[in-house]
N, C-alpha and C. Protein backbone atom coordinates (compact mmCIF):
# COMPACT_ATOMS: atom_id res chain seq x y z
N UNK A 1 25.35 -8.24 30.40
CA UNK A 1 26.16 -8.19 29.19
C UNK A 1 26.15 -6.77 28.62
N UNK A 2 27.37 -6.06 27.90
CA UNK A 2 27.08 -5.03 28.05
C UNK A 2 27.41 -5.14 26.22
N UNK A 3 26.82 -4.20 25.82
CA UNK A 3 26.50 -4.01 24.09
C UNK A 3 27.43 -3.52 23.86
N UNK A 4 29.11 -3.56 22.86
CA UNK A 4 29.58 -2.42 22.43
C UNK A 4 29.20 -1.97 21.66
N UNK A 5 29.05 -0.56 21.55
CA UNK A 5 28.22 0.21 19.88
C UNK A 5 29.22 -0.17 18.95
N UNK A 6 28.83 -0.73 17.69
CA UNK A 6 29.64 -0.82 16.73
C UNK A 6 29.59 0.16 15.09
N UNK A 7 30.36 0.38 14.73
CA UNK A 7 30.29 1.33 13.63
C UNK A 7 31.04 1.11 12.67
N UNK A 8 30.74 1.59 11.41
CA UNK A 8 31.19 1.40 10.04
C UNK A 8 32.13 1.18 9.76
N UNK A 9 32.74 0.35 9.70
CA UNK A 9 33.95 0.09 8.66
C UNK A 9 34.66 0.41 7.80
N UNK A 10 35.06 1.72 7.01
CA UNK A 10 35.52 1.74 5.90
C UNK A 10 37.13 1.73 5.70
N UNK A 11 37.56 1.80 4.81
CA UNK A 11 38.64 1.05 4.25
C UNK A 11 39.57 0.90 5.44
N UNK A 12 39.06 -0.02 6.41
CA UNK A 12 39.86 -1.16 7.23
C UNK A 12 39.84 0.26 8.34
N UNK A 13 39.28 1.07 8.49
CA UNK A 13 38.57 2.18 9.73
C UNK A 13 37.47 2.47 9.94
N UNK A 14 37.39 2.40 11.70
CA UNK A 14 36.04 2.23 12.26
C UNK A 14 35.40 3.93 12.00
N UNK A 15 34.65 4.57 11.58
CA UNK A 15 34.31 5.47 11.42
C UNK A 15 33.28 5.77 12.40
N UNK A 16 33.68 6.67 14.12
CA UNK A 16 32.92 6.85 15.15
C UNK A 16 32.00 7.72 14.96
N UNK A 17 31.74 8.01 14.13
CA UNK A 17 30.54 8.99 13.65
C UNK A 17 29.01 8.19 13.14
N UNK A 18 29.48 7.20 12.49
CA UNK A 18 28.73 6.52 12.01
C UNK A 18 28.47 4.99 12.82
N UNK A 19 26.89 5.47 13.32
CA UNK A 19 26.77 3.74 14.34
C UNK A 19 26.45 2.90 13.40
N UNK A 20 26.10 1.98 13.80
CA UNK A 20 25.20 0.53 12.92
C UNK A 20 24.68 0.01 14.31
N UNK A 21 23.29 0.44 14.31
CA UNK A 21 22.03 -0.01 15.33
C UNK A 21 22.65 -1.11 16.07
N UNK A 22 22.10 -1.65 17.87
CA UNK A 22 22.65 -2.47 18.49
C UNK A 22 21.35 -3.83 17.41
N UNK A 23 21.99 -4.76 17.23
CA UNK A 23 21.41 -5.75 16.94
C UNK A 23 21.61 -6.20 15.31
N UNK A 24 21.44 -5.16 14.65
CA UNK A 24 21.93 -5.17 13.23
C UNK A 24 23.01 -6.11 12.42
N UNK A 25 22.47 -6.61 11.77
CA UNK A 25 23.79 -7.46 10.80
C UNK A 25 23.34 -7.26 9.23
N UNK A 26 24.54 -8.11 8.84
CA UNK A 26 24.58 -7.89 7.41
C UNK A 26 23.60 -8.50 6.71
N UNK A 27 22.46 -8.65 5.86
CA UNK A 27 21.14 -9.70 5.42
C UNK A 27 21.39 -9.36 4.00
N UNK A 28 21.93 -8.18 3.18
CA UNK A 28 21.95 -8.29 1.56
C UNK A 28 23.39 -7.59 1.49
N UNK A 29 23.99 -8.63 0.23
CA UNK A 29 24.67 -6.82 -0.57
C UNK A 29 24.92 -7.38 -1.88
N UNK A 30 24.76 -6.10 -3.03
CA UNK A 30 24.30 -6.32 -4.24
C UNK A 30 25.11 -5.38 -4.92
N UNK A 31 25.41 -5.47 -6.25
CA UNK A 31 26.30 -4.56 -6.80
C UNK A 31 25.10 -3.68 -7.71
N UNK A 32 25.21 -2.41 -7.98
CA UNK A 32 24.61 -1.16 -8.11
C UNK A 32 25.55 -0.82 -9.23
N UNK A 33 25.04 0.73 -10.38
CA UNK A 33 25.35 1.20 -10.72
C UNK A 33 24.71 2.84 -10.06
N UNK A 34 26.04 3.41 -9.98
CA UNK A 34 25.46 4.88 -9.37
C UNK A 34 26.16 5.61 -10.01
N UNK A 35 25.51 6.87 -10.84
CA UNK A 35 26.21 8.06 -11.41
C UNK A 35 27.63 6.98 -12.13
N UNK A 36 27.14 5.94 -13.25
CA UNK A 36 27.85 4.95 -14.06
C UNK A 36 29.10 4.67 -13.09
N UNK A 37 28.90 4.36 -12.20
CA UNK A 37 29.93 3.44 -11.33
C UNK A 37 29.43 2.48 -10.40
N UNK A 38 30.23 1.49 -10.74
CA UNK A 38 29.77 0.14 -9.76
C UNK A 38 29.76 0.10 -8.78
N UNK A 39 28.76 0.37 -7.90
CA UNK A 39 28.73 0.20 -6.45
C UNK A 39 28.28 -0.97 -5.92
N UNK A 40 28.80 -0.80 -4.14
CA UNK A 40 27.83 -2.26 -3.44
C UNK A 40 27.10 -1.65 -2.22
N UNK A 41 25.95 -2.22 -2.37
CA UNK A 41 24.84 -1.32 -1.90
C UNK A 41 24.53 -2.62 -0.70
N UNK A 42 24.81 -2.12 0.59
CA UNK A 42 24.77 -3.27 1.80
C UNK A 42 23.43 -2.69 2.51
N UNK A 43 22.85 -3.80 3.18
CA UNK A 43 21.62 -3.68 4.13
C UNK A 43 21.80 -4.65 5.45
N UNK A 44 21.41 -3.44 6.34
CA UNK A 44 22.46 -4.16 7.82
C UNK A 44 20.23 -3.64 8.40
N UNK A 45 19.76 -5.32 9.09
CA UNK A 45 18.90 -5.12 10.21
C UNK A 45 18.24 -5.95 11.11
N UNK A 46 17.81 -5.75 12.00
CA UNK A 46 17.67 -7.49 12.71
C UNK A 46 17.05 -8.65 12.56
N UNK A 47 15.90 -8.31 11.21
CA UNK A 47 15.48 -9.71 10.89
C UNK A 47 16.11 -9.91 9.44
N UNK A 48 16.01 -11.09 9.35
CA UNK A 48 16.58 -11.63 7.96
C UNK A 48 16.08 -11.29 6.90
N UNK A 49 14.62 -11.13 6.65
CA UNK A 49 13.84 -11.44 5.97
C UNK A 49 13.84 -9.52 5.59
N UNK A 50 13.83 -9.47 4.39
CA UNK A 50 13.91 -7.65 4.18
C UNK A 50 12.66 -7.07 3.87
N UNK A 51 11.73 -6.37 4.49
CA UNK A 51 10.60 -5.58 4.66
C UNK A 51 10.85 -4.59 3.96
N UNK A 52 10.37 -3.70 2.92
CA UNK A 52 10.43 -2.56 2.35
C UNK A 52 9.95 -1.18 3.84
N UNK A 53 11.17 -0.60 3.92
CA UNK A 53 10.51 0.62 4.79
C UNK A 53 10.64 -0.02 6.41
N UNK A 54 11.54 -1.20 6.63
CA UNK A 54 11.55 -1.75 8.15
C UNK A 54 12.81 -0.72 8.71
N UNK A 55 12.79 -1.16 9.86
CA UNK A 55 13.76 -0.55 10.43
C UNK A 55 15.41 -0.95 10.04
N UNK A 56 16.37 -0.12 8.90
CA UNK A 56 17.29 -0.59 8.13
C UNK A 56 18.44 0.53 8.50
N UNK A 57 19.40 -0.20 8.12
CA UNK A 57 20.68 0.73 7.61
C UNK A 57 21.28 0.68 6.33
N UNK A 58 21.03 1.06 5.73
CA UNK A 58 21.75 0.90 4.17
C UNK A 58 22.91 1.77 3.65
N UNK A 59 23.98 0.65 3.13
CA UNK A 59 25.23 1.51 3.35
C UNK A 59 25.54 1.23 1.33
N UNK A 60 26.31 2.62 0.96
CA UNK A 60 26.54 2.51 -0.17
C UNK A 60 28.30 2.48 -0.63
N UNK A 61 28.91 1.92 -1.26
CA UNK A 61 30.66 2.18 -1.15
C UNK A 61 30.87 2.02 -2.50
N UNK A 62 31.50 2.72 -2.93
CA UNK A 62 32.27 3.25 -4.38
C UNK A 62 33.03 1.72 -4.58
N UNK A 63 33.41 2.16 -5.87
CA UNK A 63 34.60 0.81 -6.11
C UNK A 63 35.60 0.95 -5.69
N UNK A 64 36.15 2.02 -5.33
CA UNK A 64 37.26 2.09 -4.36
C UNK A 64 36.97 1.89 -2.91
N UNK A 65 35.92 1.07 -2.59
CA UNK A 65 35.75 1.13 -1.39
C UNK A 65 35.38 2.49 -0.72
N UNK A 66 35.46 3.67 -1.07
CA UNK A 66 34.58 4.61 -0.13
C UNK A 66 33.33 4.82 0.18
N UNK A 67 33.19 5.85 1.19
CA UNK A 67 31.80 5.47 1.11
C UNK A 67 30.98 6.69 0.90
N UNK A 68 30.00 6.31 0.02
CA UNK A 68 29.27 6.97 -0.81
C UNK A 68 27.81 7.46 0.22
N UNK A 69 27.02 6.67 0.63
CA UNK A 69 25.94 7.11 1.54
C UNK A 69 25.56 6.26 2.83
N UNK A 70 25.05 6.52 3.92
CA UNK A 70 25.05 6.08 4.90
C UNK A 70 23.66 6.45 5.51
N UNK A 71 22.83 5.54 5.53
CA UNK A 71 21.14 5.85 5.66
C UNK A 71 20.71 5.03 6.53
N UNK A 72 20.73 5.48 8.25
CA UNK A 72 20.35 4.86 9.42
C UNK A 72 18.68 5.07 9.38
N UNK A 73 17.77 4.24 9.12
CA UNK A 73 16.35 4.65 9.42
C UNK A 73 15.72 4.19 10.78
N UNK A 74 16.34 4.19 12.00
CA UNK A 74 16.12 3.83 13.06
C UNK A 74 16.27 4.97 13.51
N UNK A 75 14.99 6.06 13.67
CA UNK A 75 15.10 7.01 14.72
C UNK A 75 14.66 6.88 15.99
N UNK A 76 14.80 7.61 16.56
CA UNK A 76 13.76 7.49 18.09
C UNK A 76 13.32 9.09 18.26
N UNK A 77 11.98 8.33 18.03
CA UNK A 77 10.92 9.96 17.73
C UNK A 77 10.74 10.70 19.36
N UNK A 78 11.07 9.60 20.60
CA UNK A 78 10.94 10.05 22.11
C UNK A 78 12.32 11.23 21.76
N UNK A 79 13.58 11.55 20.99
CA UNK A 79 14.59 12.62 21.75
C UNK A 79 14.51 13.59 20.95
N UNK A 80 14.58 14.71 21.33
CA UNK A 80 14.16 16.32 20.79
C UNK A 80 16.02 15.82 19.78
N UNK A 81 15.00 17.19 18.33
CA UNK A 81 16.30 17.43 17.96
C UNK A 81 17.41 18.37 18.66
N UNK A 82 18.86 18.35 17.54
CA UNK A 82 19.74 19.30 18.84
C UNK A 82 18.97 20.74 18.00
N UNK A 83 19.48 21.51 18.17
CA UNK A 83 19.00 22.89 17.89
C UNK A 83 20.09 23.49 16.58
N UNK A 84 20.03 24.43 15.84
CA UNK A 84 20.93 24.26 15.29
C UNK A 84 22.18 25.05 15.09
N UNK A 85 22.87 25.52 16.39
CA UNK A 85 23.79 26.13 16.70
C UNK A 85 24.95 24.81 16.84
N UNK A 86 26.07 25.19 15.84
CA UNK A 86 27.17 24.03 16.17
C UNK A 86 26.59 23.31 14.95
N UNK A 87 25.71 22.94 14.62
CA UNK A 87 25.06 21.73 13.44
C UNK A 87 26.09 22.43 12.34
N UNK A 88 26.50 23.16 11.65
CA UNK A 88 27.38 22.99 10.40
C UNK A 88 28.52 22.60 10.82
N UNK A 89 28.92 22.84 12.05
CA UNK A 89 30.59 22.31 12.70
C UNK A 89 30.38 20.62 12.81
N UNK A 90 29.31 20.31 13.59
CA UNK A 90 29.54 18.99 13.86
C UNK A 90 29.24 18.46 12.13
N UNK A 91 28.84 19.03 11.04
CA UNK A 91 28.42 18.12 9.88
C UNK A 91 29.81 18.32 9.26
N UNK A 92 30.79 19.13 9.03
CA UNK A 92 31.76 19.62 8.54
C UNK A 92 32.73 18.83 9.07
N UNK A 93 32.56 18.35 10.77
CA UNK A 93 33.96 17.06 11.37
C UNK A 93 33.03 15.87 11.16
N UNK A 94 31.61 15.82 10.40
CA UNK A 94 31.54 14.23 10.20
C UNK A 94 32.35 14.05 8.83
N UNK A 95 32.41 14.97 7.66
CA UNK A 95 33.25 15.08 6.77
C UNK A 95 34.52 14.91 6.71
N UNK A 96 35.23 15.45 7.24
CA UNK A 96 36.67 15.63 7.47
C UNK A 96 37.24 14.23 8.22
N UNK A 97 35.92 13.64 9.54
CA UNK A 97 36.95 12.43 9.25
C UNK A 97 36.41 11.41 8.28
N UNK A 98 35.45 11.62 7.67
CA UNK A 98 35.05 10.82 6.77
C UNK A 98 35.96 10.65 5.72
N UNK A 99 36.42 11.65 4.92
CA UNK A 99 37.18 12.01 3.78
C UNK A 99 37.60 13.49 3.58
N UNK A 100 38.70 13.71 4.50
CA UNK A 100 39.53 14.84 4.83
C UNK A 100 39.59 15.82 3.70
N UNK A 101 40.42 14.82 2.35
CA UNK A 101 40.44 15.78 1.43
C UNK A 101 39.01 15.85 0.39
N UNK A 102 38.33 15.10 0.37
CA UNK A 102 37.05 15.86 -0.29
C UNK A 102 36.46 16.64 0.55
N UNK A 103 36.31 16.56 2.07
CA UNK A 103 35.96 17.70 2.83
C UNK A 103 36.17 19.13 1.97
N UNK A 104 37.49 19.14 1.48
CA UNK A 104 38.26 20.50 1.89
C UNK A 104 37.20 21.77 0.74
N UNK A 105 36.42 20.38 -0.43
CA UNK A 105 35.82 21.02 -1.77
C UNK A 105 34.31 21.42 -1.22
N UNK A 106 34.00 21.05 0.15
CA UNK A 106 32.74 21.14 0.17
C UNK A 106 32.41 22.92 0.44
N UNK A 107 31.18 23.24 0.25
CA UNK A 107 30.94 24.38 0.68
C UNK A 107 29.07 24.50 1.44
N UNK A 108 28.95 24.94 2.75
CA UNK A 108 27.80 24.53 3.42
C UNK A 108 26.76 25.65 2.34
N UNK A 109 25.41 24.87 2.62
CA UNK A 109 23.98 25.96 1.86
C UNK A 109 23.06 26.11 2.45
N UNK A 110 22.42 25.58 2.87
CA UNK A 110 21.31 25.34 4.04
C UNK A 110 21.38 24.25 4.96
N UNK A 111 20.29 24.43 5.95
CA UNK A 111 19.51 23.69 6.87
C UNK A 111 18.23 23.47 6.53
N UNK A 112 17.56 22.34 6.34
CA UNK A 112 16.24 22.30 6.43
C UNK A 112 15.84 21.25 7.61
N UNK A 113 14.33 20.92 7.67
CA UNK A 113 13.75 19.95 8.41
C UNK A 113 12.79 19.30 7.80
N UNK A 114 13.34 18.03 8.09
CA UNK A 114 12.38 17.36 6.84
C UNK A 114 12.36 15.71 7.89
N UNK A 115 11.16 14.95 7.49
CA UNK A 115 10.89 13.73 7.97
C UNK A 115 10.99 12.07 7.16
N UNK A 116 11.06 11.68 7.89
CA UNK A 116 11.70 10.19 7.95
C UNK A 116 11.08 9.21 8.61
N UNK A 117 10.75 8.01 8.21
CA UNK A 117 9.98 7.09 9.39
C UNK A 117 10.71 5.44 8.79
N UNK A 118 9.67 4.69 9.50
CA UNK A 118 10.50 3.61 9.61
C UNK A 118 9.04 2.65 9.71
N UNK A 119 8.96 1.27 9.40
CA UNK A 119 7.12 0.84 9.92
C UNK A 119 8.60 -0.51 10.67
N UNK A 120 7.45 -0.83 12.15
CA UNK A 120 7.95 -1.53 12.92
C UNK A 120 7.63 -3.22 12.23
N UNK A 121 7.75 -3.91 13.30
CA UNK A 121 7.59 -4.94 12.56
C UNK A 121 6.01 -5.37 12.92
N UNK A 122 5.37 -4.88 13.13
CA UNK A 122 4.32 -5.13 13.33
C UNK A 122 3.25 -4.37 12.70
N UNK A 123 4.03 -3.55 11.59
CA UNK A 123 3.39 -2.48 10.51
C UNK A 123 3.25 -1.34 10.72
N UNK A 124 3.51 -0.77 12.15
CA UNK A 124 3.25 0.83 12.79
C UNK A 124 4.37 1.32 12.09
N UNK A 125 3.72 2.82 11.51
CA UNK A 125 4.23 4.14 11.18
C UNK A 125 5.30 4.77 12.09
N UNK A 126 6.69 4.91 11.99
CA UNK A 126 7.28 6.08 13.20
C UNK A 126 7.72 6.70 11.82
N UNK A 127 7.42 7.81 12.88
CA UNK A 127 7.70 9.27 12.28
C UNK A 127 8.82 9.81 12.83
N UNK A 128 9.62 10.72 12.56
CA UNK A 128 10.90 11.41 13.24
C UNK A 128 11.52 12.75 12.11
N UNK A 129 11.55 13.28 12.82
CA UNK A 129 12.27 14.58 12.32
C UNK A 129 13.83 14.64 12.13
N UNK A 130 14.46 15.01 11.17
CA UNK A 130 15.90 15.39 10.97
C UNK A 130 15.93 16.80 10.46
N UNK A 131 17.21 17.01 11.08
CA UNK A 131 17.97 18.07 10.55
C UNK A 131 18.79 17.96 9.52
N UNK A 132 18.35 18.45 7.96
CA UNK A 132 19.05 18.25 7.17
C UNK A 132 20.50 18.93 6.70
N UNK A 133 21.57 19.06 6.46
CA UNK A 133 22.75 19.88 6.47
C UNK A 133 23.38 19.85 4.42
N UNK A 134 23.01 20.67 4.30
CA UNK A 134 23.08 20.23 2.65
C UNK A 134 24.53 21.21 2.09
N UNK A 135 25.32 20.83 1.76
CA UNK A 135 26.44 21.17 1.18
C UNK A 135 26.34 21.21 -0.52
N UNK A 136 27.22 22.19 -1.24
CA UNK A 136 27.66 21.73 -2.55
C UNK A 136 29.00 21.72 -2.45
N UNK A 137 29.44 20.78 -3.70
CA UNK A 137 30.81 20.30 -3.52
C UNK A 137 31.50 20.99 -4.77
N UNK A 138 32.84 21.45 -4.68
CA UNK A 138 33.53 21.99 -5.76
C UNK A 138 33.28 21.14 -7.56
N UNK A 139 33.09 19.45 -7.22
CA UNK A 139 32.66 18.91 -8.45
C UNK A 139 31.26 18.85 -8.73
N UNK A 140 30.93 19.68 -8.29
CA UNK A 140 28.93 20.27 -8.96
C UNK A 140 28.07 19.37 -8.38
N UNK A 141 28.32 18.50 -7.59
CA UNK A 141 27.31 17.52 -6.59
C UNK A 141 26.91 18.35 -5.45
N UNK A 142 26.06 17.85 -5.27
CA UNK A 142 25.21 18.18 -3.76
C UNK A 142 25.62 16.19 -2.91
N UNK A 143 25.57 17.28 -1.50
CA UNK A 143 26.11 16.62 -0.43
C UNK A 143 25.83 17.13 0.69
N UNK A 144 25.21 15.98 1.77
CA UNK A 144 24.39 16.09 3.12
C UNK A 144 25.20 15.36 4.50
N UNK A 145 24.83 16.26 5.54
CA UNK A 145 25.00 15.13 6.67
C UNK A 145 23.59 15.54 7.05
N UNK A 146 22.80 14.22 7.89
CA UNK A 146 21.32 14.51 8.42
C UNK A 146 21.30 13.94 9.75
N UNK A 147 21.23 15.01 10.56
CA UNK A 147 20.95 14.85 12.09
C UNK A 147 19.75 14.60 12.84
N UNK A 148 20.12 13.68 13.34
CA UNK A 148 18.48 13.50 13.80
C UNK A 148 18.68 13.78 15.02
N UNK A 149 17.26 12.94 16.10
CA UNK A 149 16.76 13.21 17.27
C UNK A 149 18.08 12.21 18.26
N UNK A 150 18.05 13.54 18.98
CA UNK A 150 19.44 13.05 20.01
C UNK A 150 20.75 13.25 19.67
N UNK A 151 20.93 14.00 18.83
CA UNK A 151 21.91 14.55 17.84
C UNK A 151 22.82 13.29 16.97
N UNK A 152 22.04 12.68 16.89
CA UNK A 152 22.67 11.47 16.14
C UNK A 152 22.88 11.82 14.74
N UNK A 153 24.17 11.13 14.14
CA UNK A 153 24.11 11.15 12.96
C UNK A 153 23.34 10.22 11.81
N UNK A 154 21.98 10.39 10.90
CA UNK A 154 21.11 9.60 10.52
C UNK A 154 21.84 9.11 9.21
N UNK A 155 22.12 10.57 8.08
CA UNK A 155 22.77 10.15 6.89
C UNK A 155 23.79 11.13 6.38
N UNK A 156 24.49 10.05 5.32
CA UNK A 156 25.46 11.05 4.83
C UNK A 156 25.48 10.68 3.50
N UNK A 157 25.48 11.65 2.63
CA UNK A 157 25.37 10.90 1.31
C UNK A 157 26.55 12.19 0.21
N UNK A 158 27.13 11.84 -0.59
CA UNK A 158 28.30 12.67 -1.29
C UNK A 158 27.58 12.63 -2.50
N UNK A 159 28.21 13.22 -3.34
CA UNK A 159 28.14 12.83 -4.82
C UNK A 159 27.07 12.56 -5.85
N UNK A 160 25.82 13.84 -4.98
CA UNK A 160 24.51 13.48 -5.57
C UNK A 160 23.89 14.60 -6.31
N UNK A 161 24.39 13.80 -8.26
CA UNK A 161 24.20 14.93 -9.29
C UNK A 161 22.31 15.63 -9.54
N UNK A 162 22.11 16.61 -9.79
CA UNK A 162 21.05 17.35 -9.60
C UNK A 162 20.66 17.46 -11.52
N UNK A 163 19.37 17.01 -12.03
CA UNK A 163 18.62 17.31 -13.02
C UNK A 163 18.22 18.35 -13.47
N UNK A 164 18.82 19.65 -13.61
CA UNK A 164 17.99 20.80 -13.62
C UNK A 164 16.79 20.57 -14.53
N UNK A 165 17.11 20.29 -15.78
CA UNK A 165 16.04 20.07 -16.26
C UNK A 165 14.38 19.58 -16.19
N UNK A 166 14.73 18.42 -15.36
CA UNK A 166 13.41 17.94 -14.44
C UNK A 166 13.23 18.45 -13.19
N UNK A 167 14.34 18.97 -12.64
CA UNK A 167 13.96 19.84 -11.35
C UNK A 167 13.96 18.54 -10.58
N UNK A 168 14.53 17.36 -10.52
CA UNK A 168 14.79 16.40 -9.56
C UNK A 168 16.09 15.88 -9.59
N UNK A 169 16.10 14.58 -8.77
CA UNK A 169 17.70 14.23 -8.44
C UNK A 169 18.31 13.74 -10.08
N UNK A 170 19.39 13.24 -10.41
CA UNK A 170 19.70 12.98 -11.16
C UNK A 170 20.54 11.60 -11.01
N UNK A 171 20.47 10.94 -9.84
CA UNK A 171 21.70 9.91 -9.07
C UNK A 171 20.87 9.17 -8.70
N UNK A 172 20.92 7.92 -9.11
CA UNK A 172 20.21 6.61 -8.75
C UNK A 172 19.89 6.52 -6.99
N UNK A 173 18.63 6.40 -6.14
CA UNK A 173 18.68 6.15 -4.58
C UNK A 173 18.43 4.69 -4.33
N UNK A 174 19.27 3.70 -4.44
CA UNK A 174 19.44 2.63 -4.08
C UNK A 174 19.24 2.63 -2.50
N UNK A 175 19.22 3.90 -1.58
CA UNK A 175 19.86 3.91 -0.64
C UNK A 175 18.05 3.87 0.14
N UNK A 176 17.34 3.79 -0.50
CA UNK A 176 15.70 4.39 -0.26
C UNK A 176 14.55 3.87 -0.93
N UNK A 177 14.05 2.60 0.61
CA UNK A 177 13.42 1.96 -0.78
C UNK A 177 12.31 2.14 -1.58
N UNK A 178 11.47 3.11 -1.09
CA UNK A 178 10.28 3.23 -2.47
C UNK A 178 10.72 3.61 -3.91
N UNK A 179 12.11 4.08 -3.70
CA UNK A 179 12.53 4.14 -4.91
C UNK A 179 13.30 2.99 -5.80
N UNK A 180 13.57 2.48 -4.84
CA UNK A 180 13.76 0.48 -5.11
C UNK A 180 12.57 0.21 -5.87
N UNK A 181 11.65 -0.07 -5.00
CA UNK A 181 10.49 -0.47 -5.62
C UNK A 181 9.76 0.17 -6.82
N UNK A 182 10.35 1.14 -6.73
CA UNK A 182 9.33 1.95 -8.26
C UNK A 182 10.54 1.17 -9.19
N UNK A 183 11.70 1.51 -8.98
CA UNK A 183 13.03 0.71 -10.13
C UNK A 183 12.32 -0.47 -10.42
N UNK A 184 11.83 -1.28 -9.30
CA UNK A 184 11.75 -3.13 -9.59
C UNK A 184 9.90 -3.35 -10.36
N UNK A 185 9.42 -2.03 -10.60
CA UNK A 185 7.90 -2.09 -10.84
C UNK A 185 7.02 -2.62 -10.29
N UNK A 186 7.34 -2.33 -8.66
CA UNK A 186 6.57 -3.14 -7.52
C UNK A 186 5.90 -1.72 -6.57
N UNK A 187 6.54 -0.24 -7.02
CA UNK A 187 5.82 0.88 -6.33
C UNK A 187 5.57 1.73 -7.38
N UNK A 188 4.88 2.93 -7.65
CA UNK A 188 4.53 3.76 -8.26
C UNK A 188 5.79 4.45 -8.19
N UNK A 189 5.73 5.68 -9.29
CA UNK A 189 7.30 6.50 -9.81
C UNK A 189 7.36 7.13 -8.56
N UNK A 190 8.50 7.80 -8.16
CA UNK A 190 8.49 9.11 -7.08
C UNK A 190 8.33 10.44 -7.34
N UNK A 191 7.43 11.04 -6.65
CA UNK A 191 7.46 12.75 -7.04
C UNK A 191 8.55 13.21 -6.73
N UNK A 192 8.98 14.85 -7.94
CA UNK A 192 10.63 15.28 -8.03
C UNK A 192 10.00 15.62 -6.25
N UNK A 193 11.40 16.15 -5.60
CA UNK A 193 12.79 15.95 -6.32
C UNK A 193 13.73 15.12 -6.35
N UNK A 194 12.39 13.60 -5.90
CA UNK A 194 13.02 12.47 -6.56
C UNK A 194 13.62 12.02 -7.80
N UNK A 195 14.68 10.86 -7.50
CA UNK A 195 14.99 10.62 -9.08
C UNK A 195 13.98 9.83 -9.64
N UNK A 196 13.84 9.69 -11.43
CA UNK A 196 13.40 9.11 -11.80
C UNK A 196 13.79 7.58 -11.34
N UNK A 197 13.16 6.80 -11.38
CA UNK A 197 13.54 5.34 -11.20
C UNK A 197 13.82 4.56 -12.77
């Protein structure tokens, strides 16, 4: 039997940039407020039952149906990252077909490397490295594509306002759950440049 890879959906288009893990289905979706707009905050993974920190995809979509963030936590720590020659081109055409004309406002800022894990179902730690691709956008948000191992695309997230004042995020992360859990008073707060919960 052979698996087709399947990928995101948005407004009635398959978006080939963006997978959704072989096995994955839909187990929550909940309506959110993000940066005072109603969002629906979906969780796509193979067991039913939702583990804080399991192996997830969590997808975020505006009320217009767009989509706001896209957070694959299924890495595979066995494939080297790509290197980062080409990494602002390939993050710049995950944009463009994502949303052509907000593409056009973005402007690239750095690269960093930063880590990510996932606990299996049997409680083990994976660890994995991404390549982070951080943009600012003409409407004063910060905005990422994050590449991981095997040049996969891990996340994409738009529209994420910055606190100067606290020197952390300023945009609710529904998309991430210890920060779930600090919201629901089931984890401790997050250090900046987390948001407050």
């Amino acid at each position: 039997m052979i698996h087709m890879a399947e990928y995101v959906l948005i407004q009635n288009r398959l978006d080939r940039d963006l997978m959704i893990p072989d096995g994955f289905s839909l187990v929550s979706s909940t309506q959110r407020q993000r940066n005072g707009e109603e969002v629906r905050v979906e969780r796509y993974q193979r067991e039913q039952a939702i583990v804080p920190n399991n192996a997830h995809l969590t997808l975020v979509f505006g009320d217009d149906d767009r989509l706001i963030s896209y957070n694959n936590f299924l890495g595979n720590p066995d494939l080297s990252l790509p290197s980062e020659d080409g990494l602002v081109q390939q993050a710049i055409g995950v944009w463009q077909n994502l949303d052509a004309d907000y593409a056009q406002g973005l402007q690239f800022m750095r690269i960093d490397t930063l880590k990510r894990f996932y606990l299996t179902g049997r409680g083990q730690r994976v660890d994995f490295d991404v390549l982070w691709v951080k943009f600012a956008h003409a409407n004063g948000s910060y905005n990422w594509v994050t590449i991981g191992p095997g040049g996969q695309v891990m996340e994409v997230e738009r529209e994420s306002r910055w606190d100067y004042m606290r020197s952390r995020r300023a945009t609710e992360e529904w998309n991430y759950d210890n920060w779930v859990l600090a919201r629901e008073g089931k984890g401790p707060q997050l250090e900046a440049p987390e948001a407050l919960a």
